[in-house]
Structure formats: C-alpha cells, structure tokens
C-alpha atoms as a PDB file:
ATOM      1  CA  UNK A   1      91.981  98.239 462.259  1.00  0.00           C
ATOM      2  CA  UNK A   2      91.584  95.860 464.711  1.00  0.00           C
ATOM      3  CA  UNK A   3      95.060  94.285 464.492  1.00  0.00           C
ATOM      4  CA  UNK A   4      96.353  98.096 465.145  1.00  0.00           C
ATOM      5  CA  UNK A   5      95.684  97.973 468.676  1.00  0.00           C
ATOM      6  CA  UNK A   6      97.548  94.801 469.036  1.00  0.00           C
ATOM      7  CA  UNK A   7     100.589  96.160 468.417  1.00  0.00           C
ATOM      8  CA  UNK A   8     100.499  99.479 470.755  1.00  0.00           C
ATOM      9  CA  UNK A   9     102.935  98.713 473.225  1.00  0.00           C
ATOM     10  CA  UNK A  10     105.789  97.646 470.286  1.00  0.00           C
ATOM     11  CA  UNK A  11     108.018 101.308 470.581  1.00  0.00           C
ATOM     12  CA  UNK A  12     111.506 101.094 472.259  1.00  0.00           C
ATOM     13  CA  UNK A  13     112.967 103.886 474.224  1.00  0.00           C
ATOM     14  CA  UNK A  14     115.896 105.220 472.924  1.00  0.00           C
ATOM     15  CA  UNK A  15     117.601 108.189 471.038  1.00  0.00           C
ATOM     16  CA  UNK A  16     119.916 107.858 468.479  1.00  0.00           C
ATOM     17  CA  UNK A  17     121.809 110.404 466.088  1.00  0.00           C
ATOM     18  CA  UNK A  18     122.342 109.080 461.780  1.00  0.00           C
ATOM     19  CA  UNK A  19     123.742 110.648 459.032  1.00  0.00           C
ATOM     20  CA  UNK A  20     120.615 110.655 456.339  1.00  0.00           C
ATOM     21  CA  UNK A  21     121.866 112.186 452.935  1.00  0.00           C
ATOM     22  CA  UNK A  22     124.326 113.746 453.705  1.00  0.00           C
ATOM     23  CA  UNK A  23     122.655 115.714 456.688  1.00  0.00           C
ATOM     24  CA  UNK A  24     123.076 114.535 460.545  1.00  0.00           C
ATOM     25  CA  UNK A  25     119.272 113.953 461.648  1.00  0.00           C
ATOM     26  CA  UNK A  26     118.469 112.582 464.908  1.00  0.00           C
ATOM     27  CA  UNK A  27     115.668 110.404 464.860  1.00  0.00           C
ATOM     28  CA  UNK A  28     113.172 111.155 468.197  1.00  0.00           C
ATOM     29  CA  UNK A  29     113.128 107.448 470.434  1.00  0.00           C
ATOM     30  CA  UNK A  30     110.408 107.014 472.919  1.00  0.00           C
ATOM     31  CA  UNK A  31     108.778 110.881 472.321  1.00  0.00           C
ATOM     32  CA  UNK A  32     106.039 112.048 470.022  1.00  0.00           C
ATOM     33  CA  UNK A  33     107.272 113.798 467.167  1.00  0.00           C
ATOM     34  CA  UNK A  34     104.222 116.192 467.986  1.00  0.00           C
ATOM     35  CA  UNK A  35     103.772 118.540 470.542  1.00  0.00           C
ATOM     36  CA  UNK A  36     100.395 119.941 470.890  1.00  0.00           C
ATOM     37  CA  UNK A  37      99.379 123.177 472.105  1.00  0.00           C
ATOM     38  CA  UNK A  38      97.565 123.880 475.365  1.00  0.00           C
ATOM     39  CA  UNK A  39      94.322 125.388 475.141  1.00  0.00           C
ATOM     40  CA  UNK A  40      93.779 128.837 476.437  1.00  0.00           C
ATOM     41  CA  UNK A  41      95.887 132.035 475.943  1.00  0.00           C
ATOM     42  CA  UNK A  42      98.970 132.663 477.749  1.00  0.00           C
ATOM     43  CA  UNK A  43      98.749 136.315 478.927  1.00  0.00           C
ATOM     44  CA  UNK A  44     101.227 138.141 481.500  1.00  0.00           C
ATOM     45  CA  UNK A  45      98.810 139.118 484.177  1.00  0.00           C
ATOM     46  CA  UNK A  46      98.419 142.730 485.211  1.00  0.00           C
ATOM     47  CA  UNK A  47      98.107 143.730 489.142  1.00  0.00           C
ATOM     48  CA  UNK A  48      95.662 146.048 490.319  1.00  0.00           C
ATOM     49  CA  UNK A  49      94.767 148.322 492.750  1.00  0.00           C
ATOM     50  CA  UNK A  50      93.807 145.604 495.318  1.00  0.00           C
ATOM     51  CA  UNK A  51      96.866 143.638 494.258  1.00  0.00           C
ATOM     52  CA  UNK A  52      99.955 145.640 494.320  1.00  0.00           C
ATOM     53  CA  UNK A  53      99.271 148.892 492.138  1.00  0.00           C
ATOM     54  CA  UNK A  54     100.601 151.689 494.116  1.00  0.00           C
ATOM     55  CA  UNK A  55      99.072 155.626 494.128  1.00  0.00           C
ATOM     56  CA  UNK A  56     101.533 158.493 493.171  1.00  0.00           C
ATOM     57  CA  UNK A  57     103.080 160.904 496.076  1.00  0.00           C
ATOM     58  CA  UNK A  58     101.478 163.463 494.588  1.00  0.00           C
ATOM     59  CA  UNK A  59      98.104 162.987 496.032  1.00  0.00           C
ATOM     60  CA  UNK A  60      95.299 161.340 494.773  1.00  0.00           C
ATOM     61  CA  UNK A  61      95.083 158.716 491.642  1.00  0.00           C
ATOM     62  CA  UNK A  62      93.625 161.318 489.524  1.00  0.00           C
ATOM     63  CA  UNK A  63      93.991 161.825 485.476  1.00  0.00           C
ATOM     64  CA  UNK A  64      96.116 165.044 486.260  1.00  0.00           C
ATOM     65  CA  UNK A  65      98.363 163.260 488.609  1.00  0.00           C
ATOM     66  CA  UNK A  66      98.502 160.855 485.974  1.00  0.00           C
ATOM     67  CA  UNK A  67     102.129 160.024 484.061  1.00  0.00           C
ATOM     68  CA  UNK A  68     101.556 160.651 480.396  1.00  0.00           C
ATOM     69  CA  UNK A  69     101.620 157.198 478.754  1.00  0.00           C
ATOM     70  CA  UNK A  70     104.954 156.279 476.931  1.00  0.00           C
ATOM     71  CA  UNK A  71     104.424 155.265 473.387  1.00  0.00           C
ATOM     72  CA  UNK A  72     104.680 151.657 472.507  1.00  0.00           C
ATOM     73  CA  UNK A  73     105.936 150.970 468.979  1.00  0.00           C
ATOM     74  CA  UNK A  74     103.857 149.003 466.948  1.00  0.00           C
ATOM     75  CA  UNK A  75     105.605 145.100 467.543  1.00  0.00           C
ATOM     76  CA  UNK A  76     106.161 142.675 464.710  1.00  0.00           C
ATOM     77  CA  UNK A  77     103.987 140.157 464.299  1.00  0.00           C
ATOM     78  CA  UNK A  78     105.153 136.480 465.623  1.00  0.00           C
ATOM     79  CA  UNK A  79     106.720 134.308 462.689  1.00  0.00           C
ATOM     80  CA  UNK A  80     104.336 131.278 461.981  1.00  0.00           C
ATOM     81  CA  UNK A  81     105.833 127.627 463.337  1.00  0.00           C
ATOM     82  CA  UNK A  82     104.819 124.429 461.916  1.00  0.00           C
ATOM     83  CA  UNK A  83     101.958 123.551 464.048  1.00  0.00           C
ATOM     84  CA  UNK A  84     102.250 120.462 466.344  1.00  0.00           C
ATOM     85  CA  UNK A  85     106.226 119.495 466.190  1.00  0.00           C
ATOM     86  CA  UNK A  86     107.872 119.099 469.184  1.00  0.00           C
ATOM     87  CA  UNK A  87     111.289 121.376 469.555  1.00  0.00           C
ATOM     88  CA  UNK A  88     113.498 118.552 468.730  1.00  0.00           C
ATOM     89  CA  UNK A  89     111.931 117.411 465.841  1.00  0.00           C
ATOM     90  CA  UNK A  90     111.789 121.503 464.464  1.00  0.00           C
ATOM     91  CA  UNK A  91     115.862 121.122 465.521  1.00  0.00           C
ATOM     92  CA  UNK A  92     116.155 118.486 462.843  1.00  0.00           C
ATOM     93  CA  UNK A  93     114.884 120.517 460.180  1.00  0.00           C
ATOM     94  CA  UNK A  94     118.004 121.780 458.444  1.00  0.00           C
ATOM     95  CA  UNK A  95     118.289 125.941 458.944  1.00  0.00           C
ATOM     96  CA  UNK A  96     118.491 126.372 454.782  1.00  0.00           C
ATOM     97  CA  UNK A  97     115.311 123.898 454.422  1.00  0.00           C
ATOM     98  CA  UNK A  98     112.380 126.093 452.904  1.00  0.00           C
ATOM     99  CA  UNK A  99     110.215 123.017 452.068  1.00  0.00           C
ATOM    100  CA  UNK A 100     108.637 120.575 454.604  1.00  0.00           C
ATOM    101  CA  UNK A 101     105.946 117.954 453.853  1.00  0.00           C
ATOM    102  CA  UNK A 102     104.717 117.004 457.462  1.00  0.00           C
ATOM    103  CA  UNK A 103     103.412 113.249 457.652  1.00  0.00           C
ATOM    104  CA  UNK A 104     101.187 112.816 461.009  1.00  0.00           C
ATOM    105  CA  UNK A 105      99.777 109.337 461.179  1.00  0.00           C
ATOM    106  CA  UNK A 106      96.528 109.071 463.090  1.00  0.00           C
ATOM    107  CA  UNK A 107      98.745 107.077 465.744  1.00  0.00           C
ATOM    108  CA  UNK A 108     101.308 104.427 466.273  1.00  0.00           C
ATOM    109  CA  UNK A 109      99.459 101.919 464.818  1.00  0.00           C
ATOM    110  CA  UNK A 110      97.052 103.356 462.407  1.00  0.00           C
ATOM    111  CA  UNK A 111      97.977 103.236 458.581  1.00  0.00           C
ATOM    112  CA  UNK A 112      95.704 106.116 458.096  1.00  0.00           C
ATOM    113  CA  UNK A 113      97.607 109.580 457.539  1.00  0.00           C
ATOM    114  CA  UNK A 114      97.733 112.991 456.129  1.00  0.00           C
ATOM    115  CA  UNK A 115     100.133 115.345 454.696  1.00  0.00           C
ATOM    116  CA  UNK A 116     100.347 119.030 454.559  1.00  0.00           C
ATOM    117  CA  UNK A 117     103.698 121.057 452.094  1.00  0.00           C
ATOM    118  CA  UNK A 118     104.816 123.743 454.554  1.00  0.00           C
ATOM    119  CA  UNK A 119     107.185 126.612 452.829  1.00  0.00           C
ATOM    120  CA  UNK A 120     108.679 129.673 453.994  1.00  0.00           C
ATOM    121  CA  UNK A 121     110.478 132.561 452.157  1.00  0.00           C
ATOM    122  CA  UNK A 122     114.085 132.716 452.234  1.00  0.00           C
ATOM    123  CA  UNK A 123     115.183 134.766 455.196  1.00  0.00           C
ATOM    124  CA  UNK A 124     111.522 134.121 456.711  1.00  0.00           C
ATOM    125  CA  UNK A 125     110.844 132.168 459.553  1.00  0.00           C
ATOM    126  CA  UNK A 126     106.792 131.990 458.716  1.00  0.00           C
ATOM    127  CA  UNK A 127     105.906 128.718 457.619  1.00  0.00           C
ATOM    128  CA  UNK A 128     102.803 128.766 455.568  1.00  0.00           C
ATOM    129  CA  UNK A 129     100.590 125.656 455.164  1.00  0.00           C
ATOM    130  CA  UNK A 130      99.263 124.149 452.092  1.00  0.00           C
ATOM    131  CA  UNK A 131      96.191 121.871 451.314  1.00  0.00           C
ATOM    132  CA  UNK A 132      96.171 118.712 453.250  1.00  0.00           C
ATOM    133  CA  UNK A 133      95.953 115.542 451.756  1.00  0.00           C
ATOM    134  CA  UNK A 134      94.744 111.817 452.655  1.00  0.00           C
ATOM    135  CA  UNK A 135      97.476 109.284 452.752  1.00  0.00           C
ATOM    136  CA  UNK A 136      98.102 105.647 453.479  1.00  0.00           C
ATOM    137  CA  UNK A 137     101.824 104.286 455.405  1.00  0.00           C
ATOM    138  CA  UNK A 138     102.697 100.946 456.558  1.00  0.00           C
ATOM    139  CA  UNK A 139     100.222  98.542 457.724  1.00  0.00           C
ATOM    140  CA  UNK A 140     101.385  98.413 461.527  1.00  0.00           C
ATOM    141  CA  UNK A 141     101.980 101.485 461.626  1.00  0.00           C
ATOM    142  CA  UNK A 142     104.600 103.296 462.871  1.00  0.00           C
ATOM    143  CA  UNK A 143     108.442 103.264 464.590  1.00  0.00           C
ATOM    144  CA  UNK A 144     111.184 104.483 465.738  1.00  0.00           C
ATOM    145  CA  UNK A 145     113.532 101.295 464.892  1.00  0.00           C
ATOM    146  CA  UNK A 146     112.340 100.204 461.677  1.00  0.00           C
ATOM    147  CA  UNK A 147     113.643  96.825 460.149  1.00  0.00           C
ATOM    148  CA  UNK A 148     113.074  95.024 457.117  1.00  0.00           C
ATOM    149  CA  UNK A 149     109.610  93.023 457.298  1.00  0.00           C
ATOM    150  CA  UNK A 150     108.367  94.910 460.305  1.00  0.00           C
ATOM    151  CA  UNK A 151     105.062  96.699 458.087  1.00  0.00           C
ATOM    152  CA  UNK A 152     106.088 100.077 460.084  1.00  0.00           C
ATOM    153  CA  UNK A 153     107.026 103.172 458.842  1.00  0.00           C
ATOM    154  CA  UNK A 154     110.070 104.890 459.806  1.00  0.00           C
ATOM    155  CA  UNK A 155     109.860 107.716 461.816  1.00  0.00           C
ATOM    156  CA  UNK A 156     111.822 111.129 461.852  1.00  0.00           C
ATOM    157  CA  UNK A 157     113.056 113.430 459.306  1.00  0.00           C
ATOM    158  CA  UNK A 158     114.692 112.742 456.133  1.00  0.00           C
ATOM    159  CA  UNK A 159     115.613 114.559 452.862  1.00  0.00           C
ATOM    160  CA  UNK A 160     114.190 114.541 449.901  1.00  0.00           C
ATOM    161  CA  UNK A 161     116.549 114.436 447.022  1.00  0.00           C
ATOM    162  CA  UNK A 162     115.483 111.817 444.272  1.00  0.00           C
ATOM    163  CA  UNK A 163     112.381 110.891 442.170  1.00  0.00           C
ATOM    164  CA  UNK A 164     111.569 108.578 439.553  1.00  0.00           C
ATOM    165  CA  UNK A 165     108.775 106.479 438.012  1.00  0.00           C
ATOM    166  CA  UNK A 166     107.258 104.283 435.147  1.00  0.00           C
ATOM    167  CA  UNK A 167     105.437 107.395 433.431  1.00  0.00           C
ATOM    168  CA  UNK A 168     107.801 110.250 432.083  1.00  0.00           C
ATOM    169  CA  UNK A 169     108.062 112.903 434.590  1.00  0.00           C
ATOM    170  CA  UNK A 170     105.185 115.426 435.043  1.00  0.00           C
ATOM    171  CA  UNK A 171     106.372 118.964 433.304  1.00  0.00           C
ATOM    172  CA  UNK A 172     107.901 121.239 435.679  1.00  0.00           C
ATOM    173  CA  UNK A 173     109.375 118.313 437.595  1.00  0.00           C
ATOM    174  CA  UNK A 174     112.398 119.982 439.989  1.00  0.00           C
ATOM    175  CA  UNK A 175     114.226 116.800 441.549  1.00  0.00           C
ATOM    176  CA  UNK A 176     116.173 114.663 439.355  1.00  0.00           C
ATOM    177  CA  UNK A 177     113.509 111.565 437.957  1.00  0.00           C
ATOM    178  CA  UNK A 178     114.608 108.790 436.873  1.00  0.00           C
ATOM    179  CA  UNK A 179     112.329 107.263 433.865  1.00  0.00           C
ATOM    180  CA  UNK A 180     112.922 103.585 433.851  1.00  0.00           C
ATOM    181  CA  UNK A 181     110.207 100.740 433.130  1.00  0.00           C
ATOM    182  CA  UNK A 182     111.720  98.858 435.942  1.00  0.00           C
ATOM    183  CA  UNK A 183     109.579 101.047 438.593  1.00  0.00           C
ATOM    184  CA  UNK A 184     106.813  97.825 438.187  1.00  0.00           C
ATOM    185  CA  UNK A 185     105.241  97.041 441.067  1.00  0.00           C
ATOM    186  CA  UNK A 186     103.663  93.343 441.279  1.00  0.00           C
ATOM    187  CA  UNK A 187     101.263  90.974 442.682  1.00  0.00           C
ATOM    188  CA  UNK A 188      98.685  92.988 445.765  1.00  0.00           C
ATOM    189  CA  UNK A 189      98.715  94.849 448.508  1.00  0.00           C
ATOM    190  CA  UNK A 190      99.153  93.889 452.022  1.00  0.00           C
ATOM    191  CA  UNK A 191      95.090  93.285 452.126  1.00  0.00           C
ATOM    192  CA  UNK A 192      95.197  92.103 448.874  1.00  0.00           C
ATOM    193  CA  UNK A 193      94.399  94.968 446.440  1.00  0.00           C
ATOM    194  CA  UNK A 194      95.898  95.419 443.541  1.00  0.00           C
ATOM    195  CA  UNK A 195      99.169  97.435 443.068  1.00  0.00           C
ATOM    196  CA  UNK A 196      99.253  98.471 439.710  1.00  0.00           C
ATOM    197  CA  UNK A 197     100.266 101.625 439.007  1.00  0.00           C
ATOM    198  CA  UNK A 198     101.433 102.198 442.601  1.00  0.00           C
ATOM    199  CA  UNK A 199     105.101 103.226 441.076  1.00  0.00           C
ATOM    200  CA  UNK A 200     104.015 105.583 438.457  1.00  0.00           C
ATOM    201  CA  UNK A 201     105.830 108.392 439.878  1.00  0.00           C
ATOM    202  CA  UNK A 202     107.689 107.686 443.411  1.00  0.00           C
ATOM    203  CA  UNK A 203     109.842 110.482 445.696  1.00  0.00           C
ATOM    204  CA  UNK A 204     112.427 108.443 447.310  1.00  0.00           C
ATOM    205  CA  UNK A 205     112.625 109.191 451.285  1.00  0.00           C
ATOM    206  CA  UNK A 206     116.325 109.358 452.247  1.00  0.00           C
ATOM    207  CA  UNK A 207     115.919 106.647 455.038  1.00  0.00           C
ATOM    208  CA  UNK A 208     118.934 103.905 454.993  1.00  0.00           C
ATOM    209  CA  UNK A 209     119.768 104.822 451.658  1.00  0.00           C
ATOM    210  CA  UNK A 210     122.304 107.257 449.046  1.00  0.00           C
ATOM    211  CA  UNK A 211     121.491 110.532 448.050  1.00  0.00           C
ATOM    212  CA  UNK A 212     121.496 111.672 444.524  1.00  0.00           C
ATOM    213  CA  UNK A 213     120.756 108.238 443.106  1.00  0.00           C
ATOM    214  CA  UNK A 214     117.637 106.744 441.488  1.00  0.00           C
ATOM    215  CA  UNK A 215     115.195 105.474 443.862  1.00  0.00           C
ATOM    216  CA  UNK A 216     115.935 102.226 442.356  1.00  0.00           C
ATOM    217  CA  UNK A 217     118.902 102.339 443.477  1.00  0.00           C
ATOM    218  CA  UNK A 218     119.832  98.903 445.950  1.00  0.00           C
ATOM    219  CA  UNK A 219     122.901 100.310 448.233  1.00  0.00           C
ATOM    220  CA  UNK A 220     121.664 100.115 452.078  1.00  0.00           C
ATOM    221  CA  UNK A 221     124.373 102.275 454.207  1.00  0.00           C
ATOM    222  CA  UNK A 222     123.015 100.867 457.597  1.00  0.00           C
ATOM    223  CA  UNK A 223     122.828  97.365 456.262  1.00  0.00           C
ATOM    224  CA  UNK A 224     120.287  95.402 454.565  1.00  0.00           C
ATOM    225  CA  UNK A 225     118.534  94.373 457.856  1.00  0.00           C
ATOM    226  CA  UNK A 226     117.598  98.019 458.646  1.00  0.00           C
ATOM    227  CA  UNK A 227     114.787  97.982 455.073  1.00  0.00           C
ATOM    228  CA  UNK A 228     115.215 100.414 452.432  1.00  0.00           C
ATOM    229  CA  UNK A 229     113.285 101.762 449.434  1.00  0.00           C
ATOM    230  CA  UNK A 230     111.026 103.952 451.642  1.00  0.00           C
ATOM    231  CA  UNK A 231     109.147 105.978 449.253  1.00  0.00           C
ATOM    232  CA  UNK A 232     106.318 108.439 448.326  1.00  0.00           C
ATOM    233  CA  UNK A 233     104.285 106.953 445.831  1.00  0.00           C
ATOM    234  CA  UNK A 234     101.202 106.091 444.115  1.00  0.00           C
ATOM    235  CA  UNK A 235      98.199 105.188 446.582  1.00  0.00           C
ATOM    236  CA  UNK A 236      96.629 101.869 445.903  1.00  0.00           C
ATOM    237  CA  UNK A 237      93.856 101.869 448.183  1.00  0.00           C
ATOM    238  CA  UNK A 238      95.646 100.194 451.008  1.00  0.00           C
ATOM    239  CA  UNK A 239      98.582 100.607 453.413  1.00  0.00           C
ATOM    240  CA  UNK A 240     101.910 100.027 452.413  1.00  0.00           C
ATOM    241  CA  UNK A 241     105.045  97.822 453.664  1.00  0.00           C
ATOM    242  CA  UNK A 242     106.920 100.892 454.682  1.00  0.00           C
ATOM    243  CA  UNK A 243     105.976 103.664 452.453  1.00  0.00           C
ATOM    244  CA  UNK A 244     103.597 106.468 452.126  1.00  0.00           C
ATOM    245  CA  UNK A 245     101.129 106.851 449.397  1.00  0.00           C
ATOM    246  CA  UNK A 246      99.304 109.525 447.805  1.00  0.00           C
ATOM    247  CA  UNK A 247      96.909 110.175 445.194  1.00  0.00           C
ATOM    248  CA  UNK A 248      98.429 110.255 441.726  1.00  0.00           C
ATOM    249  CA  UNK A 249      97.425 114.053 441.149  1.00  0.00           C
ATOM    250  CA  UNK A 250      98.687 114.677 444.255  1.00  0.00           C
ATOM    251  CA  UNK A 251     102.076 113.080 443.395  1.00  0.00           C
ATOM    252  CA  UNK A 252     102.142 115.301 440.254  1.00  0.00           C
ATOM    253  CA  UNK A 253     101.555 118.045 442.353  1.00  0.00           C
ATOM    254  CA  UNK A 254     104.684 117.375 444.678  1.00  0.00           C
ATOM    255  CA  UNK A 255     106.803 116.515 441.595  1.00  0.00           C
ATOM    256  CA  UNK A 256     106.472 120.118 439.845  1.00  0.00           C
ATOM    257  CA  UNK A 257     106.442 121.828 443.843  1.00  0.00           C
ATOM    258  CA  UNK A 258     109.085 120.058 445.161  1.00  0.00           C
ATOM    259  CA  UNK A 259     112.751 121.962 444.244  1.00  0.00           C
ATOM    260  CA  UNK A 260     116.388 120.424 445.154  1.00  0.00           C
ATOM    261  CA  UNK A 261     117.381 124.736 445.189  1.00  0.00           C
ATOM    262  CA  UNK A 262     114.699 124.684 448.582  1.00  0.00           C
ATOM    263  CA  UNK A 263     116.252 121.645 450.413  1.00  0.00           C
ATOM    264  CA  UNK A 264     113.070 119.330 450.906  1.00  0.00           C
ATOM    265  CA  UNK A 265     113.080 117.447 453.788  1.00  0.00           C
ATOM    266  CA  UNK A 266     110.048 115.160 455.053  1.00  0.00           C
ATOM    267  CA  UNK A 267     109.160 114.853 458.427  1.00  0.00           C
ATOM    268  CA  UNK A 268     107.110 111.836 459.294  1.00  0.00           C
ATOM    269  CA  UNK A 269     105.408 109.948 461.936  1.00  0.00           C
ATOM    270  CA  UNK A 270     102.259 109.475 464.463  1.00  0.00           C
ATOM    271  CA  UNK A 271     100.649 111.661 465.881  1.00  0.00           C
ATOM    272  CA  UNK A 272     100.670 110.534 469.737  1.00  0.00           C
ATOM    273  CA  UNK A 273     101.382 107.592 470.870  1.00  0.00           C
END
C-alpha cells in the first residue's frame, strides 16, 4: 500500500465527452465521481412569535380566533438516488438504464474496492441497493486518462453488453457469453500470485472497445495506446492491470442478474480523491 501514496498527485484536469458502445458518456476529469452528503437535516425553518408571526385583527391569538387548518394531502414519498454520485456522473447514466453496478475504490490510489447492483422498476426512479461485495482494480489505482501500461483503472461510466469465459456460462446467463478456451490467463499477478482461473467467466467493460462482440475481441476504437480489455472477472487475490475482480460466486451471480433488456451500465471509480 505503500507505493499508493506515491502516486496521489498523478490525476489531470480535464473533461472530455466519448462515444462508449454506442452511448455518448462523458467521462468526469479532475472531480470525484462521488458526492457525499452533508450531515444534518435540511429543514425549512418556521418563524415564531418573536420572529415575524403576526396576531389576527380579530383580537387576541386565541383557539377561537384561530383559522381552521387547511388539509395537507398526504405527499409521496421521495424516489431513492444512488447514494454518493455526484449529478454529473447520475447525468451519464442512460434514462432507459434499470441496472447499475457502482464501483467506489477506497481512493485514487488504493486497489481495494467494492461493488453494490443498484436496480429500479421501469417507470421508477427508486434505486434499490443490493449486497455489497469486496473487489480488487488496478494496482495504482485509479484515472481519469487511462493508457496502456499505466496499472490504473479507468474511470467513468460504461455499458455493459458482452460476457464470456473458459467455463460454459452459468444457467440463466442474460448477456451474450462467449465460451472459448482461449479466455487463459497466464503466468502471476502483479505481486506475483497466481492467475489461474482469473478468466473463468469475465463481463467485458465497454471502455475503448466494440459493443456486441466477444470480450476477446482485439479492435481498440481510440487506438491501441489508450489499453483495452477492461473487464470484470475472476478475483485472484491481488489487484489487477486495469480490471476489476470479483469472487467467482459473485461473478455467477452478475452473469444470471445482469439482462441486455435492462441496459447495464457500470459506473466506476474512487471514492475521493
């Protein structure tokens, strides 16, 4: 962890608009993707009678003297946001998106994360929370300019279209897998553990890449320099070049949830930096 805080100051300020599958996103530059709440209630205050609150003509502020009170009708309760996104980030969530997994890393350089599903009804604006889950992303972190070889994850929010893996699909599996043997991932980690099994089932995230191909797929729209093959994928007890990993029952678990008809999108990054 110690090389984390060597590499704090390492975020550029800028904002920039892509196209990511199909969908114009605009990645935040130089502002959290979170905004989080202020403590303490935020109440309209009420005057009274040494502040402002007048007396009737009619004489004394007495019940009879009293207007009868006008009935209030009963208002509807407030639609649930997901928690801790800034405006501009919950702007980048497409308006027909009823699935998003939310990525917050611990910050800009930790490779330490978690991950909550958030889904609404259709029509509904009440996003409801699922379990959350431990994850791993890049070694260095996090940012908002990723390139190949950097050991950050990209930032922002991206659709999810496109799954695959070594092992036949779990059953109930929504997105379109691809089952090929050549999802092998070799040699170890980035601290030297082992990464076998790491692409047993992987979710490709639509960052510099084509939607509605296999995850295996090598075409790199914004050029090879900009990385590619960001995934969700098997955790192997480490952090990742780029990715984000998750526990293989977990992975399972996304696989039969996740459904092309809700338009899952991912949105990913720290949590303050």
């Amino acid at each position: 962890m110690a090389r984390h805080a060597q590499n704090r100051a390492r975020m550029s300020l800028s904002r920039r608009s892509k196209a990511v599958g199909g969908l114009a996103l605009t990645t935040l530059v130089g502002t959290a993707l979170w905004a989080w709440p202020a403590s303490g209630d935020d109440h309209d205050s009420l005057a009274d009678g040494k502040n402002g609150a007048t007396k009737t003509a009619a004489g004394p502020d007495t019940a009879q003297n009293r207007p009868a009170p006008k009935s209030v009708p009963n208002a509807a309760p407030a639609a649930r946001s997901i928690p801790g996104l800034s405006d501009a980030v919950r702007k980048q969530i497409p308006s027909g998106t009823r699935q998003v997994l939310v990525v917050t890393g611990e910050d800009g350089d930790s490779y330490e994360s978690r991950v909550i599903l958030y889904t609404r009804a259709k029509g509904s604006d009440d996003w409801q929370p699922g379990r959350t889950w431990a994850a791993h992303n890049a070694a260095h972190g996090w940012t908002d300019d990723h390139h190949y070889g950097d050991l950050r994850s990209p930032q922002g929010v991206y659709t999810l279209t496109d799954a695959g893996g070594r092992l036949p699909a779990p059953g109930g599996t929504k997105l379109p897998y691809d089952h090929n043997r050549s999802f092998v991932a070799n040699g170890t980690g980035v601290e030297g553990e082992p990464l076998a099994g790491a692409f047993d089932y992987v979710i490709a995230i639509n960052y510099n890449r084509v939607a509605g191909t296999s995850p295996l797929d090598q075409q790199r729209p914004d050029g090879a320099h900009k990385g590619g093959g960001v995934w969700l994928h098997v955790d192997h007890d480490g952090p990742t070049q780029g990715c984000v990993s998750l526990k293989p029952d977990v992975m399972r678990e996304l696989l039969r949830t996740l459904d092309p008809a809700q338009h899952p999108v991912i949105v990913m990054g720290p949590a303050r930096y």
